[in-house]
C-alpha atoms as a PDB file:
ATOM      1  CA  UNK A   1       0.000   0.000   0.000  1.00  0.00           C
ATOM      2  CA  UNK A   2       2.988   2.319   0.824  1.00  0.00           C
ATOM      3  CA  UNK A   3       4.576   1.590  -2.216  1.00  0.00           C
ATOM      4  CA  UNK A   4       1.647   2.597  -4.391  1.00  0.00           C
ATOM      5  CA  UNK A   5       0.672   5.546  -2.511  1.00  0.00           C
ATOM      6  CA  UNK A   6       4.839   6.838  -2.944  1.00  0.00           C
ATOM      7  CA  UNK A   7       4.350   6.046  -6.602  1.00  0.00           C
ATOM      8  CA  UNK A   8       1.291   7.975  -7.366  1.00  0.00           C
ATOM      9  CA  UNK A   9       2.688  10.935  -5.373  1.00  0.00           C
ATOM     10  CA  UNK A  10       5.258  10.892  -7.514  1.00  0.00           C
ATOM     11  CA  UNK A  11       3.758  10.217 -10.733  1.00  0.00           C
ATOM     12  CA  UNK A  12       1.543  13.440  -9.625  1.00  0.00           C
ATOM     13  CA  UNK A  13       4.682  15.483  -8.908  1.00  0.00           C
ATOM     14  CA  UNK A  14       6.404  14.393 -12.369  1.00  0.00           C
ATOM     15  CA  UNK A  15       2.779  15.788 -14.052  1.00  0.00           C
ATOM     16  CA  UNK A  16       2.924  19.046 -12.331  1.00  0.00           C
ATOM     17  CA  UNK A  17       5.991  19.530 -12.496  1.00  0.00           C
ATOM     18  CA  UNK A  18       5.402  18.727 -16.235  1.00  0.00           C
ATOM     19  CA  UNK A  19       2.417  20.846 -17.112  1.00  0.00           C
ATOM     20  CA  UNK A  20       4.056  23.920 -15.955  1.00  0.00           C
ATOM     21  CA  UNK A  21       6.829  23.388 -18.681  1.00  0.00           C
ATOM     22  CA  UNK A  22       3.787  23.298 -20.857  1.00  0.00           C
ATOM     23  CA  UNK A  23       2.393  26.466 -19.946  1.00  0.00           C
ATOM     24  CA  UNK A  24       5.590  28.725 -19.918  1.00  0.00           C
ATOM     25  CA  UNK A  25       6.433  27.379 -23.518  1.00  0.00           C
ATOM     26  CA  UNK A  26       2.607  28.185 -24.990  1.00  0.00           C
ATOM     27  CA  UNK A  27       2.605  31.598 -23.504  1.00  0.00           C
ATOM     28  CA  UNK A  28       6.110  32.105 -24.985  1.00  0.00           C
ATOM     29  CA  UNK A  29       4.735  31.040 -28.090  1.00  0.00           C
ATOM     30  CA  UNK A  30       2.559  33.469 -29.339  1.00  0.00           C
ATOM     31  CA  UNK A  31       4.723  36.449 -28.102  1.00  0.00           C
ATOM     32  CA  UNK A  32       7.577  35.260 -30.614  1.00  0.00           C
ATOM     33  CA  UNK A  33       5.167  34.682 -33.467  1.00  0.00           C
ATOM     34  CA  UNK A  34       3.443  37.579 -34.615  1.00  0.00           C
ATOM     35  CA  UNK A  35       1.439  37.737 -37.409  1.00  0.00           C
ATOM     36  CA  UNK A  36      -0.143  40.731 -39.470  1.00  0.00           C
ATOM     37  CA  UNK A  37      -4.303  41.494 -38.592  1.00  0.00           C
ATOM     38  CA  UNK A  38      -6.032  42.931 -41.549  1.00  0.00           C
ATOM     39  CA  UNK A  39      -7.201  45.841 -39.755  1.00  0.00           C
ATOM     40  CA  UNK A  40     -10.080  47.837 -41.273  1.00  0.00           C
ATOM     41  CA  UNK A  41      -8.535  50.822 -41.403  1.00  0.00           C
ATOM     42  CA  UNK A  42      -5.121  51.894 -42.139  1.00  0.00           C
ATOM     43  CA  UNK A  43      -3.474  55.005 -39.545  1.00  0.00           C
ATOM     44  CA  UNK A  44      -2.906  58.617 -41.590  1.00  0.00           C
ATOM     45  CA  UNK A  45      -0.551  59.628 -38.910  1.00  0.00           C
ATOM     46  CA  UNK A  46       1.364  56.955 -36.662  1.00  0.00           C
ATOM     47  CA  UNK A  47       0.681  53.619 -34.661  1.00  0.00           C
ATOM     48  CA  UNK A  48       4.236  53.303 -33.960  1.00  0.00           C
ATOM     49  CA  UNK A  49       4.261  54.650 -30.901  1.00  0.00           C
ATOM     50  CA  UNK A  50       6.881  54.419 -27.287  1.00  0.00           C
ATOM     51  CA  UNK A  51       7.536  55.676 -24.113  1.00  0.00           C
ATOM     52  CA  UNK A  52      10.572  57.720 -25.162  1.00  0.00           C
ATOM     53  CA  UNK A  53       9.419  61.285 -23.802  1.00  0.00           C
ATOM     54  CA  UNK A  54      11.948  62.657 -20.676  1.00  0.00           C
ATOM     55  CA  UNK A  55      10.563  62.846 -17.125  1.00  0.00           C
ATOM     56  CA  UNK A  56      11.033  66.549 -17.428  1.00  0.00           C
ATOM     57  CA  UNK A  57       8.534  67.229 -20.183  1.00  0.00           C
ATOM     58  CA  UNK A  58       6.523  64.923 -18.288  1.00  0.00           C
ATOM     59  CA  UNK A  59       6.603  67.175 -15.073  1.00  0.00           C
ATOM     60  CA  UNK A  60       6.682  70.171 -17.248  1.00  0.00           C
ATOM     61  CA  UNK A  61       2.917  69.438 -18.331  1.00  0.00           C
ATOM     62  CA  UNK A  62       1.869  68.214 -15.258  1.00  0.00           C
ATOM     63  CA  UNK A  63       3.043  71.368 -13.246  1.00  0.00           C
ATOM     64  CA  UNK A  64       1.138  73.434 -16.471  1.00  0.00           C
ATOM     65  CA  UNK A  65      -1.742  71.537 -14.760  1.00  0.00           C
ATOM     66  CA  UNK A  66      -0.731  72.433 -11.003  1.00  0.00           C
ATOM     67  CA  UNK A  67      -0.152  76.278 -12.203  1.00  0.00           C
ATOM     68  CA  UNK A  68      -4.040  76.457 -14.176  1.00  0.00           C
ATOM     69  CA  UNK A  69      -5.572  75.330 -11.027  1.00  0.00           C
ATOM     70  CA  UNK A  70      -3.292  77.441  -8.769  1.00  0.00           C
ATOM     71  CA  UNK A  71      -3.983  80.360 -10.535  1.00  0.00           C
ATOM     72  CA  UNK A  72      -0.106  80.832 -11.426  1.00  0.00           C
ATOM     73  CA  UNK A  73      -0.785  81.746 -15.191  1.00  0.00           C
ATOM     74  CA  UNK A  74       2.887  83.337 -14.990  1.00  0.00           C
ATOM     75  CA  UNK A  75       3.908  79.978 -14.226  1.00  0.00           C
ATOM     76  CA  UNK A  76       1.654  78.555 -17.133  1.00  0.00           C
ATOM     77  CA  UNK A  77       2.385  80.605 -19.420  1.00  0.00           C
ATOM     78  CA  UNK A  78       6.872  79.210 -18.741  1.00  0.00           C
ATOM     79  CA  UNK A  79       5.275  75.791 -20.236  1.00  0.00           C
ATOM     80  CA  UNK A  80       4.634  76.970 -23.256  1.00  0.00           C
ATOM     81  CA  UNK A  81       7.109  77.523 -26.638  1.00  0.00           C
ATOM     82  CA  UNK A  82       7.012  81.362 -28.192  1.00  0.00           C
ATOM     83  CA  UNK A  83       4.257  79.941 -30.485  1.00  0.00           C
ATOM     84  CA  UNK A  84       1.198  78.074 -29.707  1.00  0.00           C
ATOM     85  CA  UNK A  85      -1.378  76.309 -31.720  1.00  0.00           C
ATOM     86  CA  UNK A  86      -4.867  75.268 -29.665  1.00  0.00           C
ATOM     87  CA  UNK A  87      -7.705  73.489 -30.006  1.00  0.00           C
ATOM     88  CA  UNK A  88     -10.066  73.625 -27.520  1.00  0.00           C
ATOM     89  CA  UNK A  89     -13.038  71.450 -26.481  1.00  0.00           C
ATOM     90  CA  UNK A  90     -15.846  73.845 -27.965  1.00  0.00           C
ATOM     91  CA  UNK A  91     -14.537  73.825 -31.191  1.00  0.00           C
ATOM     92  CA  UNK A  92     -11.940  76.801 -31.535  1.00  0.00           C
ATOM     93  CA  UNK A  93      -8.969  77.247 -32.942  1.00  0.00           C
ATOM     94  CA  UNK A  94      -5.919  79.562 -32.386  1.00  0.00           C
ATOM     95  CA  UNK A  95      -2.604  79.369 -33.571  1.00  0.00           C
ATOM     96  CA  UNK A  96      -0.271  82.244 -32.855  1.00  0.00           C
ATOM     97  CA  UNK A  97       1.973  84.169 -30.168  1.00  0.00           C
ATOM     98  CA  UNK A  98       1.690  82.318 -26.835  1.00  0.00           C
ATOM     99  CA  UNK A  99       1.952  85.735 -25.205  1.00  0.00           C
ATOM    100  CA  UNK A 100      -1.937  87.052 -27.255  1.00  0.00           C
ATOM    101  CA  UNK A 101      -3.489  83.190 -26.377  1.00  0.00           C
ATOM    102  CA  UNK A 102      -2.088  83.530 -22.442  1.00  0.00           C
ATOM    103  CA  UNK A 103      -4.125  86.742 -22.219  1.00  0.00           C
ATOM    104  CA  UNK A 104      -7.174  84.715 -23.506  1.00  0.00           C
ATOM    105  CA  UNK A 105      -6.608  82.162 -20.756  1.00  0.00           C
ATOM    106  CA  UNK A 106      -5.839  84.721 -17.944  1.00  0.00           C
ATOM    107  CA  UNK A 107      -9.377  86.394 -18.990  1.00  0.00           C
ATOM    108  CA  UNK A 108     -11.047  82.790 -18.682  1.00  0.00           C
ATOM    109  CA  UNK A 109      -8.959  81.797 -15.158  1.00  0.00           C
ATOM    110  CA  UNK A 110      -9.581  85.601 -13.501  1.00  0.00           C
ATOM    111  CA  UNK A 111     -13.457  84.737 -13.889  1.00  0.00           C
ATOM    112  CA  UNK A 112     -13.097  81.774 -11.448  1.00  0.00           C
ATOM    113  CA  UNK A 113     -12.702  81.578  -7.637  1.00  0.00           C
ATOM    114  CA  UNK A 114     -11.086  78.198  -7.754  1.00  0.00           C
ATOM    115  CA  UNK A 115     -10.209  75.321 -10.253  1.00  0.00           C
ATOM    116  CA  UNK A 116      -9.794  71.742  -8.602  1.00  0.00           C
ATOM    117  CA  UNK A 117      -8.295  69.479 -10.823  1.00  0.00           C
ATOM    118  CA  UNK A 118      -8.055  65.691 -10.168  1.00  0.00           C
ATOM    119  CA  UNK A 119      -5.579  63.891 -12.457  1.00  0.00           C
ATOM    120  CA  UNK A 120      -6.786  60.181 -13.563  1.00  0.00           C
ATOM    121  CA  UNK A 121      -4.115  59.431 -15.465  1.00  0.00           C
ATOM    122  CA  UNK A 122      -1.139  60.460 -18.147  1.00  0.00           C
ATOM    123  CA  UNK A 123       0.882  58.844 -20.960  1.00  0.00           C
ATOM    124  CA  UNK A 124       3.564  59.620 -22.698  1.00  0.00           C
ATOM    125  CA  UNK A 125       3.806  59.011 -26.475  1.00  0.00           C
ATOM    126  CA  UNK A 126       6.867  59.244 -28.477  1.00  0.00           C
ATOM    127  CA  UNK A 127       6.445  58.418 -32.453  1.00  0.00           C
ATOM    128  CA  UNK A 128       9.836  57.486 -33.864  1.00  0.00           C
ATOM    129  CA  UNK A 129       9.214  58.125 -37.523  1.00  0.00           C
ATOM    130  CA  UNK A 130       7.674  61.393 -37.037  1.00  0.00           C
ATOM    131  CA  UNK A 131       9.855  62.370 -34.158  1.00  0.00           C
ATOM    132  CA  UNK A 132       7.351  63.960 -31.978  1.00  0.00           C
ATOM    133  CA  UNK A 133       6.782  63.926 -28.097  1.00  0.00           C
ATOM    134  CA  UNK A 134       3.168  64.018 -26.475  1.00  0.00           C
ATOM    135  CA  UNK A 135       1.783  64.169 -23.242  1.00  0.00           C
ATOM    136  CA  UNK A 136      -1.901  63.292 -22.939  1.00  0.00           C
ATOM    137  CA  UNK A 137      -3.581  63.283 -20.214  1.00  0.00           C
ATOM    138  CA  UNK A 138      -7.172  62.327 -18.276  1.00  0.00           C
ATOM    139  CA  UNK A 139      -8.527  64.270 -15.842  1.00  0.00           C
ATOM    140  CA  UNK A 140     -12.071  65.473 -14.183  1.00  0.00           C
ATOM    141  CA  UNK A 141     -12.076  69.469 -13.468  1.00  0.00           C
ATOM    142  CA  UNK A 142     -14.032  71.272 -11.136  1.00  0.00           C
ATOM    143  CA  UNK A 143     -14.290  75.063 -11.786  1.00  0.00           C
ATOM    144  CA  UNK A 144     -16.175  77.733  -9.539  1.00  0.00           C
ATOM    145  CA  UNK A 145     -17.475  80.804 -10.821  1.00  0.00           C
ATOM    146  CA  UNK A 146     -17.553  84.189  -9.441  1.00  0.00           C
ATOM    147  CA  UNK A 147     -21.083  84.139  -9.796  1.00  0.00           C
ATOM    148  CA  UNK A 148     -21.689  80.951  -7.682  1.00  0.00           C
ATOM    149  CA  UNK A 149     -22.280  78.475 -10.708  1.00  0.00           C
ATOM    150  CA  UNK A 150     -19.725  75.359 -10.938  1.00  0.00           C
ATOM    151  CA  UNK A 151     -19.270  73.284 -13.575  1.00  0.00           C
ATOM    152  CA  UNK A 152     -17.678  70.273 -13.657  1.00  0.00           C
ATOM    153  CA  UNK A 153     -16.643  67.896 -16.665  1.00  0.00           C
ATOM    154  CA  UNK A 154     -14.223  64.877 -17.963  1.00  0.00           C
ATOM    155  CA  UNK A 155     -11.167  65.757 -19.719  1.00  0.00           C
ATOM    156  CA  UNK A 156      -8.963  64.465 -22.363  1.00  0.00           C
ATOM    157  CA  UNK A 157      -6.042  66.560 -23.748  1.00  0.00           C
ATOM    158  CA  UNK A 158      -3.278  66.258 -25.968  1.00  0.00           C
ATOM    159  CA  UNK A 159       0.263  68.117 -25.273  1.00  0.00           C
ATOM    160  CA  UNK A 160       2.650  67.834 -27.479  1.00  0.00           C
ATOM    161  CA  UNK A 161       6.133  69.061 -26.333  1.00  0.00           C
ATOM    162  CA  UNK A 162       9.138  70.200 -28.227  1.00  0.00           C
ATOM    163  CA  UNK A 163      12.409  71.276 -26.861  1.00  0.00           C
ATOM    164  CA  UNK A 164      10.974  70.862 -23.245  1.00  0.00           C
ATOM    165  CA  UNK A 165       8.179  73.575 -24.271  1.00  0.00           C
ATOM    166  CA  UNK A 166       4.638  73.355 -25.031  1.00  0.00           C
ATOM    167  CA  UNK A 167       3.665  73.863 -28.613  1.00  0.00           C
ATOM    168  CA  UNK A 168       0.209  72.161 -29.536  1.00  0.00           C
ATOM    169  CA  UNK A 169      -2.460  71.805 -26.916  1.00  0.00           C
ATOM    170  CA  UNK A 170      -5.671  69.911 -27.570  1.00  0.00           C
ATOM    171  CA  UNK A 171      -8.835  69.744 -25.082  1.00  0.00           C
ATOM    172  CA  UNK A 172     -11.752  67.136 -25.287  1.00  0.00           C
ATOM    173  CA  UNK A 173     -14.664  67.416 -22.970  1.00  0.00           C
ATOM    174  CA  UNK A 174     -17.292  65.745 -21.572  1.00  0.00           C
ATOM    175  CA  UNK A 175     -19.425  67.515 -19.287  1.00  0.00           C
ATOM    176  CA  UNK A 176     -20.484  65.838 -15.732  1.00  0.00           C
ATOM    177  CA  UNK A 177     -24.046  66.819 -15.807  1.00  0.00           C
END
């Protein structure tokens, strides 16, 4: 009885032991093989996309972030390059002197009491054939009015960043209410 209990324990030891080796080589398997999808749709700009975008241009937009809802637009305005190009959520379009589009935003900020923002989440994107860093980010914001009204939404935004500077900002929003 011994003897046949010792065996089967280790017959069942050999078959773990065993299926294990199985496992790591299948999920090695498909890693190493990878094979073209017939995608629907072929990218204009890029899908080749990595990580390659410094800390520092990563704190710089953050801290652009940190200065909006501080109310340090002099500090805001040190993220961005000499030129700017915008588009914001409602559908405008600038593309000029940083210095004219800062004085838009300072308008915007000085008609708030506060601006709460609470950072979901970032990524940064570097494309290697195009040579361009971006910063997006996700993020819900909660601004308060001089008059009293708040208003609250979901955003998405695009930064893209050259020579540690600011030069294209995109804004996508989705209201709260």
């Amino acid at each position: 009885m011994r003897t046949n209990f010792f065996g089967l324990l280790l017959l069942c030891f050999m078959m773990a032991c065993n299926s294990n080796t199985e496992k790591k080589e299948t999920a090695a398997a498909p890693a190493a093989e990878k094979t073209a999808v017939d995608l629907p749709y072929k990218a204009s700009y890029t899908t080749d996309w990595t990580q390659d975008v410094s800390d520092a241009d990563l704190k710089m937009v953050l801290q652009s972030y940190k200065d909006w809802e501080n109310n340090n637009v002099p500090g805001l305005r040190s993220a961005f390059g000499d030129s700017l190009m915008v588009d914001m959520s409602d559908g405008t379009h600038v593309n000029g002197k940083t210095d004219d589009i800062v004085k838009t935003f300072t308008t915007y900020r000085d008609s708030l009491t506060s601006s709460l923002i609470k950072m979901d989440s970032w990524e940064k994107l570097y494309s290697p054939e195009k040579k361009e860093s971006y910063v997006v980010t996700w993020y819900d914001q909660y601004d308060t009015f001089k008059s009293g009204k708040v208003d609250s939404a979901s955003y998405h935004d695009i930064n893209q960043v050259k020579n540690g500077k600011i030069t294209w900002y995109a804004q996508y929003k989705r209201p709260k209410k």
